[in-house]
N, C-alpha and C. Protein backbone atom coordinates (compact mmCIF):
# COMPACT_ATOMS: atom_id res chain seq x y z
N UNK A 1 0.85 -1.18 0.00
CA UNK A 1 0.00 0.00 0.00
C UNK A 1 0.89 1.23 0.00
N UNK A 2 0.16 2.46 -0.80
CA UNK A 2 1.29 3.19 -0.68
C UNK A 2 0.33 4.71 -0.72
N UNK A 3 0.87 5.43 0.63
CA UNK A 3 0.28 6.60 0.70
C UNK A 3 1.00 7.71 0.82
N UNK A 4 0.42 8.81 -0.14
CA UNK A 4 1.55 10.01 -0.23
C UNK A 4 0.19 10.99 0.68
N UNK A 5 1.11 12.18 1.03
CA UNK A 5 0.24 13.14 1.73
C UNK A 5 0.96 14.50 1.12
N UNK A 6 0.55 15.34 0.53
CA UNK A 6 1.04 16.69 -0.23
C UNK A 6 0.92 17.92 0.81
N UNK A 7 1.89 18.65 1.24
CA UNK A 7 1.95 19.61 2.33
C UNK A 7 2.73 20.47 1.45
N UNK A 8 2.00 21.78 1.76
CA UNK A 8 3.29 23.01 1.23
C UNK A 8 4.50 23.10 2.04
N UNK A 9 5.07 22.42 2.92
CA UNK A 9 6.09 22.52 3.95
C UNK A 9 5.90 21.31 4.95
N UNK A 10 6.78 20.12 3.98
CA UNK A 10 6.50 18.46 4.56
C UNK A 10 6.88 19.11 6.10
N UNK A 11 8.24 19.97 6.31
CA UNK A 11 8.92 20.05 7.70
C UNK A 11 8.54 20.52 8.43
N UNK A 12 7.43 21.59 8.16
CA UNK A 12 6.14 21.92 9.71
C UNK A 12 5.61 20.71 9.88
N UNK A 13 5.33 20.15 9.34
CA UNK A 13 4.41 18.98 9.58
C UNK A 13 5.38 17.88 10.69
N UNK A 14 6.76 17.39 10.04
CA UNK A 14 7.23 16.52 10.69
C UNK A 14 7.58 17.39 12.07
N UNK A 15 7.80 17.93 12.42
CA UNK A 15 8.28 18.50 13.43
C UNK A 15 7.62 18.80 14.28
N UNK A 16 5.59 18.52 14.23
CA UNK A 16 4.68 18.21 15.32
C UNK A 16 5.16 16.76 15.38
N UNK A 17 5.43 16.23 14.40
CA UNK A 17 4.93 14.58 14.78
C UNK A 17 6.07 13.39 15.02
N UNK A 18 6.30 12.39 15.86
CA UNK A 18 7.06 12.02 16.07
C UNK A 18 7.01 10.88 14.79
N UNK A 19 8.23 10.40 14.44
CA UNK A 19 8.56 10.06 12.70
C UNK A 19 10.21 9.29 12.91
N UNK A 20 10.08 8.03 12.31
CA UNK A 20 11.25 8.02 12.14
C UNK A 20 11.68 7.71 10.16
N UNK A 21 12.84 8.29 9.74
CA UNK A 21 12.69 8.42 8.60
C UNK A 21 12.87 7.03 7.79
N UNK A 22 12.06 6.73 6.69
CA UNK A 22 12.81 5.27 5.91
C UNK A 22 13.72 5.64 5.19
N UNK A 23 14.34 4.28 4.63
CA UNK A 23 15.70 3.86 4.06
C UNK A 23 15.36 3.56 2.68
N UNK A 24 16.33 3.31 2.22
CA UNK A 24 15.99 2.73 0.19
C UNK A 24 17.70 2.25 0.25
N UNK A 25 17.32 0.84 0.42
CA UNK A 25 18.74 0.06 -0.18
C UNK A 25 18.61 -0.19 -1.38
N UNK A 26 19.67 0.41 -2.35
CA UNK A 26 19.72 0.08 -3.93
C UNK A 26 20.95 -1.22 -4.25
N UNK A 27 21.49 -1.84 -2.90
CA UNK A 27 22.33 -2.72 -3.27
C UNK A 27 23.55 -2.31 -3.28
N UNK A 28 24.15 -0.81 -2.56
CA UNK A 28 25.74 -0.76 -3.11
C UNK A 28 25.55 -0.03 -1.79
N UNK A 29 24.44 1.19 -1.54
CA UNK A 29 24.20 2.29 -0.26
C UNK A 29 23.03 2.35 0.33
N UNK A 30 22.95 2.44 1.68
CA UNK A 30 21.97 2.79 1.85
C UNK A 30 21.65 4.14 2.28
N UNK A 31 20.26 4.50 1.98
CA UNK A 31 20.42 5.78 2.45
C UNK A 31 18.90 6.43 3.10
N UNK A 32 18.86 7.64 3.06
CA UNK A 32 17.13 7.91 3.75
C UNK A 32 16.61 8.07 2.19
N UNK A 33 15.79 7.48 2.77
CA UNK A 33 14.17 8.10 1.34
C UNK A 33 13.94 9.22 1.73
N UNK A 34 13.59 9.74 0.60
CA UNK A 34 13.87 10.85 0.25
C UNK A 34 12.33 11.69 0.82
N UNK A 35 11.28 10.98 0.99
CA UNK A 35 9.59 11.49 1.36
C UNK A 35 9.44 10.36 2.63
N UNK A 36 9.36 8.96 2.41
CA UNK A 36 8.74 8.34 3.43
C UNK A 36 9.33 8.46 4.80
N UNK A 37 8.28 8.05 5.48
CA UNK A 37 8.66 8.36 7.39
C UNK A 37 7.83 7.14 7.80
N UNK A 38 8.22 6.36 8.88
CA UNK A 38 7.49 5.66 9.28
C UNK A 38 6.49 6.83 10.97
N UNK A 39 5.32 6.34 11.26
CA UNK A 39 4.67 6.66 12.32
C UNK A 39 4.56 5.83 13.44
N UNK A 40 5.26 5.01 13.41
CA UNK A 40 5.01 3.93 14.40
C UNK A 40 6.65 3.49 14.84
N UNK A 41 6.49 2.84 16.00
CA UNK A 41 7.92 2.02 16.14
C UNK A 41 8.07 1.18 15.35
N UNK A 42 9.88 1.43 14.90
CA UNK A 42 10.46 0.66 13.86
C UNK A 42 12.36 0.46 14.42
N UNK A 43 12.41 -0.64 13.80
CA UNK A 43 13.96 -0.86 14.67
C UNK A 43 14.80 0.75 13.53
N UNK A 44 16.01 1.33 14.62
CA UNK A 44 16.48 2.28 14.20
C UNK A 44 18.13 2.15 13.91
N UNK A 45 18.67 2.56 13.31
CA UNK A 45 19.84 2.68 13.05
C UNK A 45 20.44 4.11 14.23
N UNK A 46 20.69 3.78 15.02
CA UNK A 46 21.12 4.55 16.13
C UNK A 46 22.22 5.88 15.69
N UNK A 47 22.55 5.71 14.67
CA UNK A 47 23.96 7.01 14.43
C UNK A 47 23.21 7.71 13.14
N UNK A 48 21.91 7.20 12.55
CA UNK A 48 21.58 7.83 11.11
C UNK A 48 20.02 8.54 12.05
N UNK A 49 19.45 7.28 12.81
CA UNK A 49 18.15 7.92 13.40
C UNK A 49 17.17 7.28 12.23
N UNK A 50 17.29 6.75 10.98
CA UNK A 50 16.51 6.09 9.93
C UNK A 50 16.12 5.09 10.71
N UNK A 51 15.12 4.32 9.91
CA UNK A 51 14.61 2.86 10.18
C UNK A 51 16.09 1.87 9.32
N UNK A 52 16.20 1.26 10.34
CA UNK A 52 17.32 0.14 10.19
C UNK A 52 17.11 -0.76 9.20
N UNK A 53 16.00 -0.58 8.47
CA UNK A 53 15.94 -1.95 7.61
C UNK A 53 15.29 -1.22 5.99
N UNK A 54 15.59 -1.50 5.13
CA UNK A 54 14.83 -1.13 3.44
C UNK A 54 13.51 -0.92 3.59
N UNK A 55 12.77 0.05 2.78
CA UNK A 55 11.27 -0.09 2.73
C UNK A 55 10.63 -0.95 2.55
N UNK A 56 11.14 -1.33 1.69
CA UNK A 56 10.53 -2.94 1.05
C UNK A 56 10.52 -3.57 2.28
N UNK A 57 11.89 -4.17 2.52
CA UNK A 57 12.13 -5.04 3.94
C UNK A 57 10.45 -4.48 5.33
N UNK A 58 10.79 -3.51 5.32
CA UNK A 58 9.57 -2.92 6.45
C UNK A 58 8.33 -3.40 6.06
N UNK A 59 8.15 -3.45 4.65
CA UNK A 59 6.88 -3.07 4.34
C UNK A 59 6.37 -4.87 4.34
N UNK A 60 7.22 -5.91 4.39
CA UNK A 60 7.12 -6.94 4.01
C UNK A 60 6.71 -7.76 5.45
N UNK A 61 7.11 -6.64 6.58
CA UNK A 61 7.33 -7.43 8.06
C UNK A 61 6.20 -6.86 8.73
N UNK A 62 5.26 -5.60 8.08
CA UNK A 62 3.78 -4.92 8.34
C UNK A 62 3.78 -3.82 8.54
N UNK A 63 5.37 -2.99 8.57
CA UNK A 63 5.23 -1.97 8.74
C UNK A 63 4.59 -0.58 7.98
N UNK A 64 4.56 0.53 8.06
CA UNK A 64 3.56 1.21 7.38
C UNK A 64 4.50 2.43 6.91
N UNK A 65 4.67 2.32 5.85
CA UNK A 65 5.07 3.84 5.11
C UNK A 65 4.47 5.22 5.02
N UNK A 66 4.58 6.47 4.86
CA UNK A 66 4.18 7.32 4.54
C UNK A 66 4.68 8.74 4.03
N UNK A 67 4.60 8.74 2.66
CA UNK A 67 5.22 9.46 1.89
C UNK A 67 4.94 11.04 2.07
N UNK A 68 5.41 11.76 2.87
CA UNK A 68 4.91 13.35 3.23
C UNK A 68 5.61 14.10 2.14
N UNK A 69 4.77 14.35 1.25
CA UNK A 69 5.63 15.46 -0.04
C UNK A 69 5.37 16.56 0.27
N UNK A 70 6.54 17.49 -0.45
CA UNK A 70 6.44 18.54 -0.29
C UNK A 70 6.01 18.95 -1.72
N UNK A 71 4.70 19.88 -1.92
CA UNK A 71 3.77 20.78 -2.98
C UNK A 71 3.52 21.87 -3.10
N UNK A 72 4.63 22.62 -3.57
CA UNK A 72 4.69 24.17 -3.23
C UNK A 72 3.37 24.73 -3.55
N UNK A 73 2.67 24.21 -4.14
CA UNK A 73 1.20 24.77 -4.87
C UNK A 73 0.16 24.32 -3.84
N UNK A 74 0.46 24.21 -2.46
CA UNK A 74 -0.55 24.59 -1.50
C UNK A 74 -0.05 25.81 -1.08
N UNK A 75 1.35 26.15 -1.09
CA UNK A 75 1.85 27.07 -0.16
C UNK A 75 1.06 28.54 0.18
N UNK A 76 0.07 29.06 -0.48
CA UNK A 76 -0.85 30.28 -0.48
C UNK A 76 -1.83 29.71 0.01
N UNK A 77 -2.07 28.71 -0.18
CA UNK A 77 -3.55 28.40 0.63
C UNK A 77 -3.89 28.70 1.82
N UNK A 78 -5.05 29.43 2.17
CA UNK A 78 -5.06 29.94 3.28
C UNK A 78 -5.97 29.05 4.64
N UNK A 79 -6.53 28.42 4.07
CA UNK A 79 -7.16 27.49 4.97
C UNK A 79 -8.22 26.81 4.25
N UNK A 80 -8.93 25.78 4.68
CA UNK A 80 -9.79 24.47 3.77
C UNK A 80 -11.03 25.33 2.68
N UNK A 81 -11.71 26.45 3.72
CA UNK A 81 -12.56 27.59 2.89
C UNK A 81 -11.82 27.69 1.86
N UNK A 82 -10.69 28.53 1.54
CA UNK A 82 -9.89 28.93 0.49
C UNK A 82 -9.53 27.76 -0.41
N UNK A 83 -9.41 26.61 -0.19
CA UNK A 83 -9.13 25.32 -0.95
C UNK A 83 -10.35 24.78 -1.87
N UNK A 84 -11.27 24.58 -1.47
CA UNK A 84 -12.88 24.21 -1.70
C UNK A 84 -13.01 25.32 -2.49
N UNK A 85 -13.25 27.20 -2.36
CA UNK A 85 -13.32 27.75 -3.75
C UNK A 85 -12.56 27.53 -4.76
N UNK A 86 -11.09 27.72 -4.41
CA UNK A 86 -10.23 27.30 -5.49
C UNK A 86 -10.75 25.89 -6.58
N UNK A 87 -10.90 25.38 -5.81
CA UNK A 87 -11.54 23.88 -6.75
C UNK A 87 -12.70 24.17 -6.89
N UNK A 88 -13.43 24.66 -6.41
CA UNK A 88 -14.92 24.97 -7.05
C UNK A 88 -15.50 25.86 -8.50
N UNK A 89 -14.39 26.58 -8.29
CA UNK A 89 -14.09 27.68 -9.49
C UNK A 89 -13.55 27.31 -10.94
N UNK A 90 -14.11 27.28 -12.04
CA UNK A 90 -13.76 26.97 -13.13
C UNK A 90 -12.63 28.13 -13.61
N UNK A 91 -11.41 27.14 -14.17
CA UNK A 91 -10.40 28.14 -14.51
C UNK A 91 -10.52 28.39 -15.73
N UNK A 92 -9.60 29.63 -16.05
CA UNK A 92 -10.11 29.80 -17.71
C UNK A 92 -8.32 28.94 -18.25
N UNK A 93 -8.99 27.94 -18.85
CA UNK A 93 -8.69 27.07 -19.35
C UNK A 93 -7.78 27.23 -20.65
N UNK A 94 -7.76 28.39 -21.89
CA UNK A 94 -6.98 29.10 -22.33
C UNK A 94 -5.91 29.60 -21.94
N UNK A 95 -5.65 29.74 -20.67
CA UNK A 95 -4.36 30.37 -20.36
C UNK A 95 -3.61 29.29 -20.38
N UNK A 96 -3.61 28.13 -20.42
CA UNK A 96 -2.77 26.64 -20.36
C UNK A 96 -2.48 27.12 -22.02
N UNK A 97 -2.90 27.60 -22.85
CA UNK A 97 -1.86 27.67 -24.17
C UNK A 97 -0.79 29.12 -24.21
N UNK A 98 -0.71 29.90 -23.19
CA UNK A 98 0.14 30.13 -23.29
C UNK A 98 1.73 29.60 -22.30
N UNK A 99 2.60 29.68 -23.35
CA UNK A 99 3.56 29.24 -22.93
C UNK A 99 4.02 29.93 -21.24
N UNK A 100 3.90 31.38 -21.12
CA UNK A 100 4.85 31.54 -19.87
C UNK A 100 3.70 30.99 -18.27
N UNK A 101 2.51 30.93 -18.59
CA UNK A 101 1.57 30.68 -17.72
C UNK A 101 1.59 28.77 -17.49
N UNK A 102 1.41 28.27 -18.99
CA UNK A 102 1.68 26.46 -19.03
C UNK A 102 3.03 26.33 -17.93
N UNK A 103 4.44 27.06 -18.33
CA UNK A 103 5.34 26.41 -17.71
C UNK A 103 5.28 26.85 -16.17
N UNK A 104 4.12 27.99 -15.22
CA UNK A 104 4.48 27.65 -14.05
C UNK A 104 3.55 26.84 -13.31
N UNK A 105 2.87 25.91 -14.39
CA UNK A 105 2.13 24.89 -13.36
C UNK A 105 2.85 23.53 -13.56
N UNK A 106 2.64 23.08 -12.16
CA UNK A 106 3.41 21.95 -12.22
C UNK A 106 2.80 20.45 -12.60
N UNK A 107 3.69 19.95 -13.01
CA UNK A 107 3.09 18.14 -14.04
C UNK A 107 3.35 18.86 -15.15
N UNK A 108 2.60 20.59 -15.48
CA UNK A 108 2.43 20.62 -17.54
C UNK A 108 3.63 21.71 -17.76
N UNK A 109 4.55 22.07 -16.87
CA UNK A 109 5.72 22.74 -16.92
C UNK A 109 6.48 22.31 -18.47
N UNK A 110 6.99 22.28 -19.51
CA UNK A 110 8.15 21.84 -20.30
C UNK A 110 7.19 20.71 -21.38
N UNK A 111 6.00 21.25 -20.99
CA UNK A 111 4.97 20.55 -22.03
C UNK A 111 4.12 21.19 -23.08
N UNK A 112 4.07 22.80 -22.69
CA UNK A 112 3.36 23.20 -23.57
C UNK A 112 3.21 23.20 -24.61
N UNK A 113 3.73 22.72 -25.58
CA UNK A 113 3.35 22.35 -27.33
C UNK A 113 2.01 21.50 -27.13
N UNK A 114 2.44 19.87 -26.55
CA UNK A 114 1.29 19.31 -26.19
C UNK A 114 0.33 19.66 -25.78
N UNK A 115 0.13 20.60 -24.43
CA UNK A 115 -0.77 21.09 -24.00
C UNK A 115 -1.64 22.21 -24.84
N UNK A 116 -0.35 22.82 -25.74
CA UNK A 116 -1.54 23.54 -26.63
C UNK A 116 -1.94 22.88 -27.87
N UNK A 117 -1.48 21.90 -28.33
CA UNK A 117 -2.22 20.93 -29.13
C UNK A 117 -3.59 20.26 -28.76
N UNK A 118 -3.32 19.90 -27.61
CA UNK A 118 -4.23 19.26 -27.21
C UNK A 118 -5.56 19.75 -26.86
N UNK A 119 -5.41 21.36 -26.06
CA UNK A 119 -6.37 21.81 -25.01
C UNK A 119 -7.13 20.79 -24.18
N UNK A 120 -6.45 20.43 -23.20
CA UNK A 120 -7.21 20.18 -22.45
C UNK A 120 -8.33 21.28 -21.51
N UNK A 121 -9.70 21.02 -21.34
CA UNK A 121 -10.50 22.09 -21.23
C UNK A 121 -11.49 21.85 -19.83
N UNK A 122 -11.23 20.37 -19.58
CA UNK A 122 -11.58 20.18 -18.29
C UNK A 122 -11.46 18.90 -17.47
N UNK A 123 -11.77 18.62 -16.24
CA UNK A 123 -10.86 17.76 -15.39
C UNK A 123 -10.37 16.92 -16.01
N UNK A 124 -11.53 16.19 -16.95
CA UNK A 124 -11.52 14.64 -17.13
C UNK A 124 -10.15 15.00 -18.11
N UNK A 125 -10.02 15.36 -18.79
CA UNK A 125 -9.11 15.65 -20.03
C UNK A 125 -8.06 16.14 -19.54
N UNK A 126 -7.62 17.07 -18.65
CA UNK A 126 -6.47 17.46 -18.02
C UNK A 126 -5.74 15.96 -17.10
N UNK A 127 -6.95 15.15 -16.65
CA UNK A 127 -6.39 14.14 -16.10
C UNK A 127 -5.68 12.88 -16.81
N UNK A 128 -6.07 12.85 -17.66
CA UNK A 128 -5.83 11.89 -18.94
C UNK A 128 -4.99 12.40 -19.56
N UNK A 129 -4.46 13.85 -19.80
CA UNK A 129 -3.24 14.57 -20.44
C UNK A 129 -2.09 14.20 -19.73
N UNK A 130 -2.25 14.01 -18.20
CA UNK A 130 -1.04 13.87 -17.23
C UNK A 130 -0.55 12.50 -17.24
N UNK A 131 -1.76 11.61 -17.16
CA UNK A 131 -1.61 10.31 -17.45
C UNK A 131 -1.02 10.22 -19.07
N UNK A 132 -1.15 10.81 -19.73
CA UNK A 132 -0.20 10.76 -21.25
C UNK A 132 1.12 10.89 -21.18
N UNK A 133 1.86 11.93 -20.49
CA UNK A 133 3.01 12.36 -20.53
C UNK A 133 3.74 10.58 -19.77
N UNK A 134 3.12 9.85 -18.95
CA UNK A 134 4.18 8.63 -18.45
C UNK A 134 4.50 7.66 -19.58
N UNK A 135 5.38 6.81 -19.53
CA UNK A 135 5.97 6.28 -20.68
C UNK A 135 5.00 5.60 -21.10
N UNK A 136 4.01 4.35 -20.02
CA UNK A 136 3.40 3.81 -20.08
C UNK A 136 2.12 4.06 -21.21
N UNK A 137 1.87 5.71 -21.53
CA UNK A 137 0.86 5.67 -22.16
C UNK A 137 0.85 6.76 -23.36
N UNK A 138 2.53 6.91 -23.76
CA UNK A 138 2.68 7.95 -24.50
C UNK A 138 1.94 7.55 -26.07
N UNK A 139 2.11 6.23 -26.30
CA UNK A 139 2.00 5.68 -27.61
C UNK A 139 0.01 5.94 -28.02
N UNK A 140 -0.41 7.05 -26.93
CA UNK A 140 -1.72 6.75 -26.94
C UNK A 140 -1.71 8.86 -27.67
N UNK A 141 -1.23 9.33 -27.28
CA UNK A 141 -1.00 11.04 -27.49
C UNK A 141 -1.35 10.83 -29.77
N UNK A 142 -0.34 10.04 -29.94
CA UNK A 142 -1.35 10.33 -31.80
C UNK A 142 -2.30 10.27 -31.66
N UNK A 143 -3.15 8.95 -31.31
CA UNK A 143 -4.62 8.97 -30.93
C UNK A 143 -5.16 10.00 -30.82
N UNK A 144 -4.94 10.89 -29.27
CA UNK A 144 -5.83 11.50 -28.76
C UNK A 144 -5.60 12.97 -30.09
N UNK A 145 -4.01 13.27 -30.57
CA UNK A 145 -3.88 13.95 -31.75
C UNK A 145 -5.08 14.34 -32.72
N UNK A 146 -5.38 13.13 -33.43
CA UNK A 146 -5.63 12.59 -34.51
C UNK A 146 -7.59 12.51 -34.35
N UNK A 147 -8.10 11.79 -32.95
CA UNK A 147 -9.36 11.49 -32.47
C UNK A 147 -9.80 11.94 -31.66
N UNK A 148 -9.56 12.60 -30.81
CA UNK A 148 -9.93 13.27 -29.87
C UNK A 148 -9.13 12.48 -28.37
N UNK A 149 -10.18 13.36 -27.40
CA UNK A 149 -10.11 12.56 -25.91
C UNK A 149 -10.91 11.44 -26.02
N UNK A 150 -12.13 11.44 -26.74
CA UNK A 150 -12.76 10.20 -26.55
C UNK A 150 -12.34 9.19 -26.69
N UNK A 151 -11.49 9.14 -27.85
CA UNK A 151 -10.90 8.02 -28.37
C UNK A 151 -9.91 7.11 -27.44
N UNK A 152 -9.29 7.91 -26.50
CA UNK A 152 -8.34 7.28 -25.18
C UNK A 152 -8.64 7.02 -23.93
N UNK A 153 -10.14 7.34 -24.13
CA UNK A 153 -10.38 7.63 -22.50
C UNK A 153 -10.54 6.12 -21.68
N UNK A 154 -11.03 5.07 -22.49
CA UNK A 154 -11.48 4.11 -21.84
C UNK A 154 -9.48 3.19 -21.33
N UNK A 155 -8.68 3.34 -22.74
CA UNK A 155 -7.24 2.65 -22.80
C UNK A 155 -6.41 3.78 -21.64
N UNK A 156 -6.30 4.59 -21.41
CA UNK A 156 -5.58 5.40 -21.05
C UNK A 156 -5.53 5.34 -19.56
N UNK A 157 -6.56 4.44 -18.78
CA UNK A 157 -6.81 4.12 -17.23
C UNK A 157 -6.64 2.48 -17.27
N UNK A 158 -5.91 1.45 -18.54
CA UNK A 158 -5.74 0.25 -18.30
C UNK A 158 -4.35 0.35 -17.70
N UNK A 159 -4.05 -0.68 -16.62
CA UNK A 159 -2.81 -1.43 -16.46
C UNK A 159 -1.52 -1.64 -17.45
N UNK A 160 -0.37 -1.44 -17.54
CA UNK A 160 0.55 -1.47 -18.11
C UNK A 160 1.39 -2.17 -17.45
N UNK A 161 2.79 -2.62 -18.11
CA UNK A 161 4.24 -3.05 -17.43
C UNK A 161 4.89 -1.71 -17.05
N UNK A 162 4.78 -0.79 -18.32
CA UNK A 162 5.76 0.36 -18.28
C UNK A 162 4.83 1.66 -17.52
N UNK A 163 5.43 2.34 -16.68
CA UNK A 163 5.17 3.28 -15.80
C UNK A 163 3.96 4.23 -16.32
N UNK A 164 2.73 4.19 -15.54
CA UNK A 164 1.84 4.98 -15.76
C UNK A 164 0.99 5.50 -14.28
N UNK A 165 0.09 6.29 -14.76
CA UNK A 165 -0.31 6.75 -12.93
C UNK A 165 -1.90 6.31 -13.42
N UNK A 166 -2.14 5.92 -12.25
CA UNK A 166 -3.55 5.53 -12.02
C UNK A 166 -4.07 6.46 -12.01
N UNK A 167 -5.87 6.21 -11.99
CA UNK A 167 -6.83 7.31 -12.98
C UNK A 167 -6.86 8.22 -10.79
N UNK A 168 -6.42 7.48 -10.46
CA UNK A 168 -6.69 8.07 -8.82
C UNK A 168 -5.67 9.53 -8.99
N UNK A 169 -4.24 8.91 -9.11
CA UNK A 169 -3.35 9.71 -8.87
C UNK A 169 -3.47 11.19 -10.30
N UNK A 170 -3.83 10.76 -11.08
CA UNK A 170 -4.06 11.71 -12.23
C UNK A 170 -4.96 12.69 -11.89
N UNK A 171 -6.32 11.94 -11.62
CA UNK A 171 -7.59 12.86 -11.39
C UNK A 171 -6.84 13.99 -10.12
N UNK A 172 -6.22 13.53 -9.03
CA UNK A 172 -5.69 14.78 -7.87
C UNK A 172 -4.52 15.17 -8.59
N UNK A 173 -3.75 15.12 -9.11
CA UNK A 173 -3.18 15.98 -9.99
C UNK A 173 -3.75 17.06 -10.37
N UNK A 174 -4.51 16.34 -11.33
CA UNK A 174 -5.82 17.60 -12.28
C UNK A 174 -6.50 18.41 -11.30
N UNK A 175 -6.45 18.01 -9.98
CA UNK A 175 -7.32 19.05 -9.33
C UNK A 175 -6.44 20.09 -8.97
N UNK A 176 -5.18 19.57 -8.24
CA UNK A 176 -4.10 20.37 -7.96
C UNK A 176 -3.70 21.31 -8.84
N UNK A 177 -3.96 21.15 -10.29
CA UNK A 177 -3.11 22.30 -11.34
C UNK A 177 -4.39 23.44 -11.65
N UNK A 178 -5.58 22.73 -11.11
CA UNK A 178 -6.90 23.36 -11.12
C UNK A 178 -6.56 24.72 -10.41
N UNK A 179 -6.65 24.22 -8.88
CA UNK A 179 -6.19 24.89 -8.02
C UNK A 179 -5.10 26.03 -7.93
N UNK A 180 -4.02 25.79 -8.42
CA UNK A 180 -3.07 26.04 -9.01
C UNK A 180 -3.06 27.85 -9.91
N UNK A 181 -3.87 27.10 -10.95
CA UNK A 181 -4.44 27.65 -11.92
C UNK A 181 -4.97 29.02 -11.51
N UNK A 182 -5.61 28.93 -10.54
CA UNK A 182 -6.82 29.34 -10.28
C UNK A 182 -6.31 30.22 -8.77
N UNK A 183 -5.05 30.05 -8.02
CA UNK A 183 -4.13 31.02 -7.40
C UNK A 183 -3.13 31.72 -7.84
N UNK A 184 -2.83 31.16 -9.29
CA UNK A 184 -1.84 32.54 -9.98
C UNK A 184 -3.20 33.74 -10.54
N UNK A 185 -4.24 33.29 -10.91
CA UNK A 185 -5.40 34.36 -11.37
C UNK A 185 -5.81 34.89 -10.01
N UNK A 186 -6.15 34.41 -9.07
CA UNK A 186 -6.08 35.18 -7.79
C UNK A 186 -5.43 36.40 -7.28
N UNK A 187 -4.04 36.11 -7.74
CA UNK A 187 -3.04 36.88 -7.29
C UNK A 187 -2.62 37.90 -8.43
N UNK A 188 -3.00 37.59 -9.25
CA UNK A 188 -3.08 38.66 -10.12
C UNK A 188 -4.17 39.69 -10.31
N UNK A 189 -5.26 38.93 -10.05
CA UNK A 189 -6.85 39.63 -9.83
C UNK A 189 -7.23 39.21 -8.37
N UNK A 190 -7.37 39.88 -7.67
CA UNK A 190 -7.81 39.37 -6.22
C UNK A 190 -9.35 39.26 -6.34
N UNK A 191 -9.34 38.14 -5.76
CA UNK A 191 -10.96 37.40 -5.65
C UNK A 191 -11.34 36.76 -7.08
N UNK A 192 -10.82 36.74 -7.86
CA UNK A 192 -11.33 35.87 -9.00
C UNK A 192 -11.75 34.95 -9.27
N UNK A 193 -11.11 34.07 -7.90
CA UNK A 193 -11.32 32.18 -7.70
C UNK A 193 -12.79 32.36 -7.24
């Protein structure tokens, strides 16, 4: 099982909560992971303060991971009120073709050709755009080129070998760049969201 939690500042957070950090053995070093923390007691490596054993290893013996990222695109948020309009508010959806506005949202940063090929114009389609860019589902972008979104929508949430994000992790993406979206127009126009 694997749970991420998105904070504009993972380190306020850890620093209420008692945490010890995980490990990632690649076979030559070990070292801390780079997001996960365990919440519970876990044997420790006494001179690093990490969990003494690989994630994997932990995760195999019941222990529980938890990935605290850091998402600079909460960082203005002012509290859950302010979150709920932001997502409630339809963004204007045109500004994703221009280039200097595309590159400061994050996932469609260094994408804009695609993105203005494509227009994506709302969730479902912004979510399925993000899910395009992984390797797993690039071979699907002529398609959507050529046929639209319809044409990918049902293939574009199947299972692969090669790396793709589930329609879970895509769809909060898409909300996040929503959001996003919708605090650079804020801050440029106050109250707009």
């Amino acid at each position: 099982m694997d749970i991420d939690i998105d904070f504009g500042d993972r380190n306020s957070i850890l620093e209420l909560i008692k945490h010890v950090p995980a490990t990632i053995d690649d076979g030559r070093t070990v070292k801390k992971h780079n997001t996960g923390v365990y919440c519970q007691d876990i044997p420790c490596n006494p001179l690093t303060g990490a969990a003494s054993m690989d994630y994997r290893t932990a995760e195999a013996r019941g222990y529980f991971k938890i990935d605290f990222l850091n998402a600079s695109v909460y960082t203005d948020v002012r509290d859950e009120d302010h979150i709920n309009d932001l997502l409630a508010a339809e963004p204007l959806w045109e500004l994703l073709e221009q280039r200097e506005f595309c590159d400061m949202i994050f996932h469609l940063n260094g994408h804009h050709g695609l993105v203005a090929e494509l227009k994506p114009s709302n969730i479902d389609q912004l979510a399925m755009f993000i899910a395009l860019l992984r390797p797993g589902k690039r071979h699907l972008i002529s398609t959507c080129e050529q046929q639209g979104w319809t044409a990918i929508e049902d293939e574009i949430w199947t299972k692969t070998t090669d790396y793709y994000f589930k329609r879970a992790h895509a769809y909060g993406y898409a909300h996040a760049i929503v959001m996003q979206m919708n605090l650079i127009c804020e801050r440029i126009i106050p109250g707009c969201a």
